[in-house]
N, C-alpha and C. Protein backbone atom coordinates (compact mmCIF):
# COMPACT_ATOMS: atom_id res chain seq x y z
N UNK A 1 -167.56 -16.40 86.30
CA UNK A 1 -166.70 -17.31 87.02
C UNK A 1 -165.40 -16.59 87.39
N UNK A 2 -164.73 -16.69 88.39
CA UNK A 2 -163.45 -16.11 88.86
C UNK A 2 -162.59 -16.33 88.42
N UNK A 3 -161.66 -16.03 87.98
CA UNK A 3 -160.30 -16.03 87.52
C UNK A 3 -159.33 -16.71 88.51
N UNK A 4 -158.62 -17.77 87.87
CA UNK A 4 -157.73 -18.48 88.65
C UNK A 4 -156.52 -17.74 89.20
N UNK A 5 -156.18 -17.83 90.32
CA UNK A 5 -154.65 -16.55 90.63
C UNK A 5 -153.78 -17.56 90.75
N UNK A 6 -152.64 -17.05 90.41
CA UNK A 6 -151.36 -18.11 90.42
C UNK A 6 -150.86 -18.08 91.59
N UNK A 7 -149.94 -18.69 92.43
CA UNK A 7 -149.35 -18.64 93.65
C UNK A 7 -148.95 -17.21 93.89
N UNK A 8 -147.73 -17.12 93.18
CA UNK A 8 -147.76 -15.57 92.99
C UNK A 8 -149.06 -14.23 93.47
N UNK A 9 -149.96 -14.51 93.32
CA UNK A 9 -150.60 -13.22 93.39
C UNK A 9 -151.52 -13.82 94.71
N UNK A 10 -151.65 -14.43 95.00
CA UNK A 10 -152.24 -14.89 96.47
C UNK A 10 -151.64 -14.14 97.62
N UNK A 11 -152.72 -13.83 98.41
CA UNK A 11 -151.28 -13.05 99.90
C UNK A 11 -151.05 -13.91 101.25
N UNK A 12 -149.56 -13.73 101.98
CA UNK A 12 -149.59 -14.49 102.19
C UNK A 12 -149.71 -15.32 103.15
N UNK A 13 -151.67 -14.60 103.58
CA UNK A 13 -152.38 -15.64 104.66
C UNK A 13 -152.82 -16.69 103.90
N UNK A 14 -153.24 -16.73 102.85
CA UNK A 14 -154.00 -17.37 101.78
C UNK A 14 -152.76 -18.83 101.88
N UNK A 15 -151.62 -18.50 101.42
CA UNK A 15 -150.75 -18.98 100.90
C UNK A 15 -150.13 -20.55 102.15
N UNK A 16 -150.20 -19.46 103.36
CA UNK A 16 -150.30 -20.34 104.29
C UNK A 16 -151.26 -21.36 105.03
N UNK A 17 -152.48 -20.82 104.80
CA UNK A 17 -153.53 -21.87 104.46
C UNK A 17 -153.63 -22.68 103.62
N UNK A 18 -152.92 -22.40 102.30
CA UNK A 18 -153.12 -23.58 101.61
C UNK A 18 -151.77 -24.18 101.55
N UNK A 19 -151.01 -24.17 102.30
CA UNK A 19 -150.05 -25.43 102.72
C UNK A 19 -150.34 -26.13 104.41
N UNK A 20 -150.76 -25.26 105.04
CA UNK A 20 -151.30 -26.11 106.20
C UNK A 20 -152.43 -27.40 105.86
N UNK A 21 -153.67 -26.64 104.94
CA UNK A 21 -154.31 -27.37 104.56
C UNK A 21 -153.79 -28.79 103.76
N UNK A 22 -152.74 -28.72 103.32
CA UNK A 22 -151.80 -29.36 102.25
C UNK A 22 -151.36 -30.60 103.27
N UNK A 23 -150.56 -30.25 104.29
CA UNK A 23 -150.07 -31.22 104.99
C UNK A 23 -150.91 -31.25 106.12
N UNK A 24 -151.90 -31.05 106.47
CA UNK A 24 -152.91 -31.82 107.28
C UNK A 24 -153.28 -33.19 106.20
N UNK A 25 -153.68 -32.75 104.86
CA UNK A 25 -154.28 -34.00 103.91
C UNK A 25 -153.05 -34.76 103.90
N UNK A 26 -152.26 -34.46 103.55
CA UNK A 26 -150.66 -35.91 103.52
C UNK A 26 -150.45 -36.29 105.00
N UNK A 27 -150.83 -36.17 106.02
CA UNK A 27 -150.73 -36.80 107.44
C UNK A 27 -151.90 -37.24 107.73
N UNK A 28 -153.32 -36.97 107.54
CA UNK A 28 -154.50 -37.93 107.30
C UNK A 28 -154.04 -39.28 107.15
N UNK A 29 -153.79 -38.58 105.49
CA UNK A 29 -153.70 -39.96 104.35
C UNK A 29 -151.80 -40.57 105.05
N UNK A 30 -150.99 -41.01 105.42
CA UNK A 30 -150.42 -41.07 105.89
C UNK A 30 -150.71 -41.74 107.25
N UNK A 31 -151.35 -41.29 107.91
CA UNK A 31 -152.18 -42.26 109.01
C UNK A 31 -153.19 -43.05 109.47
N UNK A 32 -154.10 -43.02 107.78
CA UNK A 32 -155.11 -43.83 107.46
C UNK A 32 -154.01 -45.18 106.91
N UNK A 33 -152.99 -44.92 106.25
CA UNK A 33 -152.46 -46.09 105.51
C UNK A 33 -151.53 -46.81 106.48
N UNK A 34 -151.23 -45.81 107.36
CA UNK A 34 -150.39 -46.73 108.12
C UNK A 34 -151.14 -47.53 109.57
N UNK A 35 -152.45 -46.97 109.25
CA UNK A 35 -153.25 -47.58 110.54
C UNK A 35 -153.91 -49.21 109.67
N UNK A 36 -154.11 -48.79 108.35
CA UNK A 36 -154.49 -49.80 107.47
C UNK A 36 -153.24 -51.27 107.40
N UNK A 37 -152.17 -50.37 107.64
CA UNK A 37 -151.00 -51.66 107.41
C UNK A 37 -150.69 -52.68 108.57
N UNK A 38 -151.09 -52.14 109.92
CA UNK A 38 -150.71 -52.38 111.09
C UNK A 38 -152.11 -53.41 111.62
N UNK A 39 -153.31 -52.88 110.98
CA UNK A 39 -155.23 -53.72 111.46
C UNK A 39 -154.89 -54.32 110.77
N UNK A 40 -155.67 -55.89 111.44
CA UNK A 40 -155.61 -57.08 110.87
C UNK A 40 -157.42 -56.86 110.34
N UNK A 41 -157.05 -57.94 109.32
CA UNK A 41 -158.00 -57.54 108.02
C UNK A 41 -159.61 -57.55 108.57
N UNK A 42 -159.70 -58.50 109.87
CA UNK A 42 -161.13 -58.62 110.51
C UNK A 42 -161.43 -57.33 111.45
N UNK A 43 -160.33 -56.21 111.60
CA UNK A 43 -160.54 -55.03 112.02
C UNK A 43 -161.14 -54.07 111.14
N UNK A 44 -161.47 -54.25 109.72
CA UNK A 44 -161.60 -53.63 109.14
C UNK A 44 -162.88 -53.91 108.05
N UNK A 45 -163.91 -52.71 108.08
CA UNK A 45 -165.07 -53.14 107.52
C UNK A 45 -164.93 -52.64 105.96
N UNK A 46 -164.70 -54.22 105.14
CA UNK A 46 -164.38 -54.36 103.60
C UNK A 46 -163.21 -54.27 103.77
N UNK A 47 -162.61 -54.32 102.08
CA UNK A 47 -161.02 -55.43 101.47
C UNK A 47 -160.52 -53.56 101.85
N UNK A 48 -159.36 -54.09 102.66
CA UNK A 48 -158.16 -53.46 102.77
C UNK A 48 -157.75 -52.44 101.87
N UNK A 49 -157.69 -53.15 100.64
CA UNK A 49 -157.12 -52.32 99.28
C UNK A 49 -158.43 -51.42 99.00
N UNK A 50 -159.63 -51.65 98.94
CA UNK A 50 -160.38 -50.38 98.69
C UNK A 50 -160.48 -49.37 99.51
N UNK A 51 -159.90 -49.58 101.22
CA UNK A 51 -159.74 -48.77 101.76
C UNK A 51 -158.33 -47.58 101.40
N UNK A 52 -157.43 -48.35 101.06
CA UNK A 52 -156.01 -47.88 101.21
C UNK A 52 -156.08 -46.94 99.59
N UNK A 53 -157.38 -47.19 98.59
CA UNK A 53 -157.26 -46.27 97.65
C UNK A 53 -158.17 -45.50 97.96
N UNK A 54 -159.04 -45.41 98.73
CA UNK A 54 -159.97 -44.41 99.04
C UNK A 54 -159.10 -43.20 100.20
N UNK A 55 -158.11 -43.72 100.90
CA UNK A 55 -157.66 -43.03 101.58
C UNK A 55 -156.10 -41.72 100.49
N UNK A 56 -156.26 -41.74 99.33
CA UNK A 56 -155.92 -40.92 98.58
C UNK A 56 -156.80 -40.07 97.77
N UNK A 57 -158.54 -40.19 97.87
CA UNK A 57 -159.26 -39.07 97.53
C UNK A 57 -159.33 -37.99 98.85
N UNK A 58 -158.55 -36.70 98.47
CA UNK A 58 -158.71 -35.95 98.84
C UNK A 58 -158.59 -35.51 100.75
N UNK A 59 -159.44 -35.00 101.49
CA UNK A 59 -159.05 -35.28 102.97
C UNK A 59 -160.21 -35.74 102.86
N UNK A 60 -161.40 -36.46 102.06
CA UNK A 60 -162.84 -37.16 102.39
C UNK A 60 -162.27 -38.45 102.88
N UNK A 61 -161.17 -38.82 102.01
CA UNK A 61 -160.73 -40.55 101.63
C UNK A 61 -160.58 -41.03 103.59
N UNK A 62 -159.58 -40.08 104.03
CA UNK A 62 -159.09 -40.74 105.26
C UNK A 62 -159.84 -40.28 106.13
N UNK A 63 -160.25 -39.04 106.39
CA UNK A 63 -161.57 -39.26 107.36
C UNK A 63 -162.67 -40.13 107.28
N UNK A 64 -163.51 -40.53 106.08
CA UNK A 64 -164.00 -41.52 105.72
C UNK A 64 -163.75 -42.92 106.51
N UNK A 65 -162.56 -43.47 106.44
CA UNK A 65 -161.76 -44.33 106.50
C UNK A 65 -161.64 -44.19 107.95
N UNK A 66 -161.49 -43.44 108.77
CA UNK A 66 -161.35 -43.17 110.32
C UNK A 66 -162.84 -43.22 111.12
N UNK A 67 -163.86 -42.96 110.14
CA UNK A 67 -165.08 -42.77 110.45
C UNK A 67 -165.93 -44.20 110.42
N UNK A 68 -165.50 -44.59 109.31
CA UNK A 68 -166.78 -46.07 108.75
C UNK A 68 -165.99 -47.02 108.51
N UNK A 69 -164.16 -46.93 108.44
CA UNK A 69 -164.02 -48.24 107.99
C UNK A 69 -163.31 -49.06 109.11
N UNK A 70 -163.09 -48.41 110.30
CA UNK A 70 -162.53 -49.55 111.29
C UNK A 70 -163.64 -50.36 111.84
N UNK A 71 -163.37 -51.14 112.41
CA UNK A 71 -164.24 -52.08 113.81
C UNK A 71 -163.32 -51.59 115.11
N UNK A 72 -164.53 -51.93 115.96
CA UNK A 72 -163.81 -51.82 117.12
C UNK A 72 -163.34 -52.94 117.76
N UNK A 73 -162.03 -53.13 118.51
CA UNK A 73 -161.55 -54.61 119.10
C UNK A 73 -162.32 -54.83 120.18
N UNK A 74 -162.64 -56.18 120.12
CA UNK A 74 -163.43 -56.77 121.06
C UNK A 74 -163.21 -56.65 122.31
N UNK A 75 -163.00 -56.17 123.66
CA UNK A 75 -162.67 -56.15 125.14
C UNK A 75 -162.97 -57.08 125.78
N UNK A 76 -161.64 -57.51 126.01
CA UNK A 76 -161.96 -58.78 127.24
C UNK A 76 -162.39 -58.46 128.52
């Protein structure tokens, strides 16, 4: 198994990937919750709140959540 490297010893393309990667997941999740606060509850397939905690696992939660949990509004 590999040995864990500390920030420190990472170089630093690595380093910058894993903060891009970092705040892509906090603006997901960030725009899954705020799309969650704004849909009215019949926009949304299942209870609100299991969405709004699923949208803090990881970047699965809010893509998830962008993928399977809206409805689409009806067009007049």
């Amino acid at each position: 198994m590999m040995e864990r490297k500390k920030w420190g010893e990472l170089s630093g393309r690595t380093r910058t990937l894993l903060v891009v990667l970092g705040v892509v997941e906090v603006a997901l999740a960030a725009a899954a919750l705020f799309d969650l606060r704004r849909r009215p509850a019949a926009l949304v397939k299942g209870p609100k709140w299991v969405w709004s905690a699923v949208s803090f696992v990881d970047i699965v939660g809010p893509l998830s959540y962008f993928a399977f949990g809206r409805r689409r509004a009806a067009v007049d």
